[in-house]
Protein backbone atom coordinates (compact mmCIF):
# COMPACT_ATOMS: atom_id res chain seq x y z
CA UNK A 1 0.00 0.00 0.00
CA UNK A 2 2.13 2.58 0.89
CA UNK A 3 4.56 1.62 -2.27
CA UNK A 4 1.39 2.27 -4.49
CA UNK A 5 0.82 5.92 -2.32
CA UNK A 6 4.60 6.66 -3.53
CA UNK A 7 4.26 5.84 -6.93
CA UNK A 8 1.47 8.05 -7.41
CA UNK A 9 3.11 10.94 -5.44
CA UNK A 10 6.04 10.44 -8.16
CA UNK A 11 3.77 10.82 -11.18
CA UNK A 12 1.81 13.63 -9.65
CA UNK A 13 5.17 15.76 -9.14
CA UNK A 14 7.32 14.91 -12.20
CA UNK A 15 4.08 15.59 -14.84
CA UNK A 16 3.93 19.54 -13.93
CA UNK A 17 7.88 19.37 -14.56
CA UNK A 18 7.44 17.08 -17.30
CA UNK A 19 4.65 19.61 -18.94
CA UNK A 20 6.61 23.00 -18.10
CA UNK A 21 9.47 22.00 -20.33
CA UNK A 22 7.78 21.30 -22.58
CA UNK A 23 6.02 24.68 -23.09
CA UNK A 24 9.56 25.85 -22.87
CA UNK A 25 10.44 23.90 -25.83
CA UNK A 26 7.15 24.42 -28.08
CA UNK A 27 7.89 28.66 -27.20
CA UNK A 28 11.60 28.03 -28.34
CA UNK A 29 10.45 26.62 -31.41
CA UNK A 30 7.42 29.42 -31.34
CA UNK A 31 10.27 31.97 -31.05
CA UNK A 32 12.43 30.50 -33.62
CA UNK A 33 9.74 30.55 -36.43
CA UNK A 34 8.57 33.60 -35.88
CA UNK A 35 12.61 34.84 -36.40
CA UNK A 36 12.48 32.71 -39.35
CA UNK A 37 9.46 34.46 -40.63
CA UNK A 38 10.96 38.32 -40.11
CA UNK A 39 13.82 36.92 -41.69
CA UNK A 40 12.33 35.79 -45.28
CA UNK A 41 10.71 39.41 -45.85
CA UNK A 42 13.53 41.34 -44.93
CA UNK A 43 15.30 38.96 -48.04
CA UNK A 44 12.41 39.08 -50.10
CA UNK A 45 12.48 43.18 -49.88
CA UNK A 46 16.01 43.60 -50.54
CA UNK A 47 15.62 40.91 -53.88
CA UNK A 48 12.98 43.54 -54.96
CA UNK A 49 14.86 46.44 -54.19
CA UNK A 50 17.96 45.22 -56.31
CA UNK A 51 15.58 43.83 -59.42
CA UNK A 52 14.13 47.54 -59.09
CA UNK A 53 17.46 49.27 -59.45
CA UNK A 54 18.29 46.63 -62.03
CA UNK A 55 15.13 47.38 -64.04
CA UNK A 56 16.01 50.55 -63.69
CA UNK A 57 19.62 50.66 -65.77
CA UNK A 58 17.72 48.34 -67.87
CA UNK A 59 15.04 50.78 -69.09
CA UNK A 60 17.70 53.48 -69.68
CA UNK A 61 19.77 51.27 -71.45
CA UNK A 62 17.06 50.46 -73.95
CA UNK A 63 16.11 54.10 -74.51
CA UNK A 64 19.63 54.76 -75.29
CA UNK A 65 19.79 52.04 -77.68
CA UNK A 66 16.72 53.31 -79.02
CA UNK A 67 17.93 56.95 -79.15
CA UNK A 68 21.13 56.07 -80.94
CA UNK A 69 19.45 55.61 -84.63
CA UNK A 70 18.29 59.30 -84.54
CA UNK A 71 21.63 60.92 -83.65
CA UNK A 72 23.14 62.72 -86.44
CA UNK A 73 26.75 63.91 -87.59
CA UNK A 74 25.21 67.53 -86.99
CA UNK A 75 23.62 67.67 -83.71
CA UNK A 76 27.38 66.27 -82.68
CA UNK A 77 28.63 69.22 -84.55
CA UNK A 78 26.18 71.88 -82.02
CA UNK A 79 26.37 69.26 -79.29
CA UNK A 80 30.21 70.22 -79.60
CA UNK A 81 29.57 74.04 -80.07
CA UNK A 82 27.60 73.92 -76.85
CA UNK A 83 30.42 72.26 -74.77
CA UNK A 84 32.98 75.51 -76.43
CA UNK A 85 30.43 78.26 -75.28
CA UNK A 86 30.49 76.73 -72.10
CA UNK A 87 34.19 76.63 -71.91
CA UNK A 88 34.63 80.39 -72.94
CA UNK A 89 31.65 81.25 -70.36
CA UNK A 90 33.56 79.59 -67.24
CA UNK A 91 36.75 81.46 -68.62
CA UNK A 92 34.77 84.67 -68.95
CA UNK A 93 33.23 84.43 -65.22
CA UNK A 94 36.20 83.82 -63.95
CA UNK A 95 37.89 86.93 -65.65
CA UNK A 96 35.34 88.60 -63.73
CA UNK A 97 36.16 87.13 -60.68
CA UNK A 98 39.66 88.47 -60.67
CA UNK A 99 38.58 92.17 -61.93
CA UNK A 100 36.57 92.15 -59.12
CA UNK A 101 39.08 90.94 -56.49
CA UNK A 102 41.84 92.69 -58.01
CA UNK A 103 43.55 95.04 -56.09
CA UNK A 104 43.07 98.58 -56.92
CA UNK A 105 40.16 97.81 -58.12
CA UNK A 106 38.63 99.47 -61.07
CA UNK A 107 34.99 99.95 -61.85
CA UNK A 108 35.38 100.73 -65.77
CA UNK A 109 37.68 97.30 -66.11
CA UNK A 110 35.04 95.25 -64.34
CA UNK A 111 32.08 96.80 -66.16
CA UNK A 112 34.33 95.95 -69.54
CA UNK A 113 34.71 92.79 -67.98
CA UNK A 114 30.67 92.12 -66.88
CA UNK A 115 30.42 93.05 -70.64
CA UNK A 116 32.36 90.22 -71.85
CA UNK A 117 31.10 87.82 -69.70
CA UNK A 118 26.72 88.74 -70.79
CA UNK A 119 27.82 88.78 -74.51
CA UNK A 120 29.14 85.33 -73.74
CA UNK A 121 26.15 84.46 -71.97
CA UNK A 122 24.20 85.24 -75.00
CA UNK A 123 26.10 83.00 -77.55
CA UNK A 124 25.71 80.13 -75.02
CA UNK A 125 22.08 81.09 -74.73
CA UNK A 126 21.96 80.97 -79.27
CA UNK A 127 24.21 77.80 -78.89
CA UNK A 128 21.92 76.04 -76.57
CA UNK A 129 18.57 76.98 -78.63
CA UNK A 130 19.83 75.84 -81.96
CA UNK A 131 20.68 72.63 -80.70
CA UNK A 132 17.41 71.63 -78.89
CA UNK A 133 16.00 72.82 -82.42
CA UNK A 134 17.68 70.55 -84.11
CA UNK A 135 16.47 67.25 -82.19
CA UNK A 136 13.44 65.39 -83.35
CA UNK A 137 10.62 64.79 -81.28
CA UNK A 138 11.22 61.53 -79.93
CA UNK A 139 14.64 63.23 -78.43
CA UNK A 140 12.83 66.16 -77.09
CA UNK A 141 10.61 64.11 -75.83
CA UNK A 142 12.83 61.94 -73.85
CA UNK A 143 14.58 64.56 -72.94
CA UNK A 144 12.11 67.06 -71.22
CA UNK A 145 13.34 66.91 -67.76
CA UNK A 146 16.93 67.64 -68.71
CA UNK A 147 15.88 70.37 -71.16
CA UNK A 148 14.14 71.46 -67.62
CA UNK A 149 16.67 71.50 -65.61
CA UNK A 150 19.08 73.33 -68.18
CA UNK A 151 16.65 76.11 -68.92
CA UNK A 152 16.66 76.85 -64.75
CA UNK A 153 20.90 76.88 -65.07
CA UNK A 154 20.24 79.09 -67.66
CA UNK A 155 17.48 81.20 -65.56
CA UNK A 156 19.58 81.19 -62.51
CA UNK A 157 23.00 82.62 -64.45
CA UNK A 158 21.06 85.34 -66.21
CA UNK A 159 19.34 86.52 -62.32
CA UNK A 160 23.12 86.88 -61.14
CA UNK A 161 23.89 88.53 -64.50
CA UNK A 162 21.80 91.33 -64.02
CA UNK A 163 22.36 91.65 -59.97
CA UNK A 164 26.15 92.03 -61.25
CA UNK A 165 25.15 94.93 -64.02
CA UNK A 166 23.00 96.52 -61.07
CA UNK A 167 25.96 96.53 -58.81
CA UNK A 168 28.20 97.93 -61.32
CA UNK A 169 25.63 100.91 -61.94
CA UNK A 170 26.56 102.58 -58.48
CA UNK A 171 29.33 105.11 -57.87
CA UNK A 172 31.48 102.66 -56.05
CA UNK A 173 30.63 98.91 -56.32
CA UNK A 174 30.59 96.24 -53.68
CA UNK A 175 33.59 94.13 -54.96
CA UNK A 176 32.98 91.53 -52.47
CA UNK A 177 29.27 91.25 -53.79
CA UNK A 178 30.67 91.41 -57.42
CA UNK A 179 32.99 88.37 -56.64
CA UNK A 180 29.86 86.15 -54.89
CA UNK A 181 27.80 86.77 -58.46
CA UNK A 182 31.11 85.98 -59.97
CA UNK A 183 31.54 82.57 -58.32
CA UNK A 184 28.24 81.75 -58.37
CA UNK A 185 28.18 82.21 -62.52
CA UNK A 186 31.07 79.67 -62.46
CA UNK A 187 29.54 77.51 -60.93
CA UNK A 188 26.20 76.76 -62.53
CA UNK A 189 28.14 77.12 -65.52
CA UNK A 190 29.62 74.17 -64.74
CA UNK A 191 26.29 72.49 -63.67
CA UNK A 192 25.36 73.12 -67.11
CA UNK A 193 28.01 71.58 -68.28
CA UNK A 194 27.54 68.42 -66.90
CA UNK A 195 24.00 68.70 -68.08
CA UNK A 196 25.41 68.69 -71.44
CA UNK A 197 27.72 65.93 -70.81
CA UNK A 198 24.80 63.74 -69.61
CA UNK A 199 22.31 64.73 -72.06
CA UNK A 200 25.38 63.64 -74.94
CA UNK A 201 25.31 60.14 -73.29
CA UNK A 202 21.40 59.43 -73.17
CA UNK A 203 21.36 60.98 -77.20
CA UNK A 204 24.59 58.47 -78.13
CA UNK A 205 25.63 61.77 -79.41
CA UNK A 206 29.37 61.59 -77.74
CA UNK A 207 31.94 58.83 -77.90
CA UNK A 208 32.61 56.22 -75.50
């Protein structure tokens, strides 16, 4: 009798223990799936994210491709005469630049020099037109947001054009104001610049 009394007092206190890790091992395994699941997404997302990027170069690729038959030996030709304008317009801003900050500074030199520099400005400006005249209208068309862009560089370089012909109509001119408009000429010249660069790449219109 009392052998049966332990037996069962045995079995009563091992099953809690017996059922506790248990529940310990089904939350492990819980635990673990759940970690597997977060994991797979996060995997699956980045797969899309590269395919999207790779689509991407893809697409442009193919509109290059498709660009390429309608490039011609003369929009080269202006592509090229655009890329010179641009040259001489960096070189004329930065004339600028130094009659500005030159010492003994001289207001008839810099307003010779601010000359220069909008007459330049102007043959870009005739450069630019005739060569987005000359593209067809699949090439316009596929490049609108460039042409965008280009017309704001253009926009934006005129504004400080005329703030630097305002400052040059006073008595004595700010030269350090003259130099900012100066600097700032350069360098959305040189935006536009690489706006022609890309624009020759997408059009197949410049060598590899």
């Amino acid at each position: 009798m009392n052998r049966k009394i332990m037996s069962i007092f045995a079995i009563c206190t091992m099953a809690p223990m017996l059922a506790f890790a248990q529940g310990r091992g089904g939350g492990g395994q819980g635990g673990g799936g759940q970690r597997g699941g977060q994991g797979q997404p996060q995997a699956g997302g980045q797969g899309q994210a590269g395919q999207g990027a790779g689509q991407g170069t893809m697409d442009r690729d193919r509109i290059r491709q498709q660009l390429h038959t309608h490039a011609t030996d003369q929009q080269r030709d202006r592509l090229r005469d655009c890329t010179q304008q641009m040259d001489q317009l960096r070189t004329r801003s930065r004339d600028m630049l130094n009659a500005s900050g030159a010492q003994g500074f001289n207001a008839e030199n810099a307003r010779q020099q601010r000359t220069r520099l909008q007459e330049q400005f102007q043959a870009m400006e005739q450069a630019h037109q005739q060569f987005m005249n000359g593209l067809d209208k699949e090439q316009q068309a596929a490049m609108q947001a460039r042409s965008r862009n280009m017309n704001q560089l253009q926009a934006r370089i005129r504004t400080r054009l005329e703030a630097m012909d305002k400052e040059l109509q006073s008595e004595s001119p700010n030269q350090n104001r003259l130099q900012q408009q100066a600097r700032y000429v350069e360098r959305e010249t040189q935006r536009l610049q690489n706006q022609y660069r890309d624009m020759g790449e997408d059009l197949s219109l410049t060598s590899d």
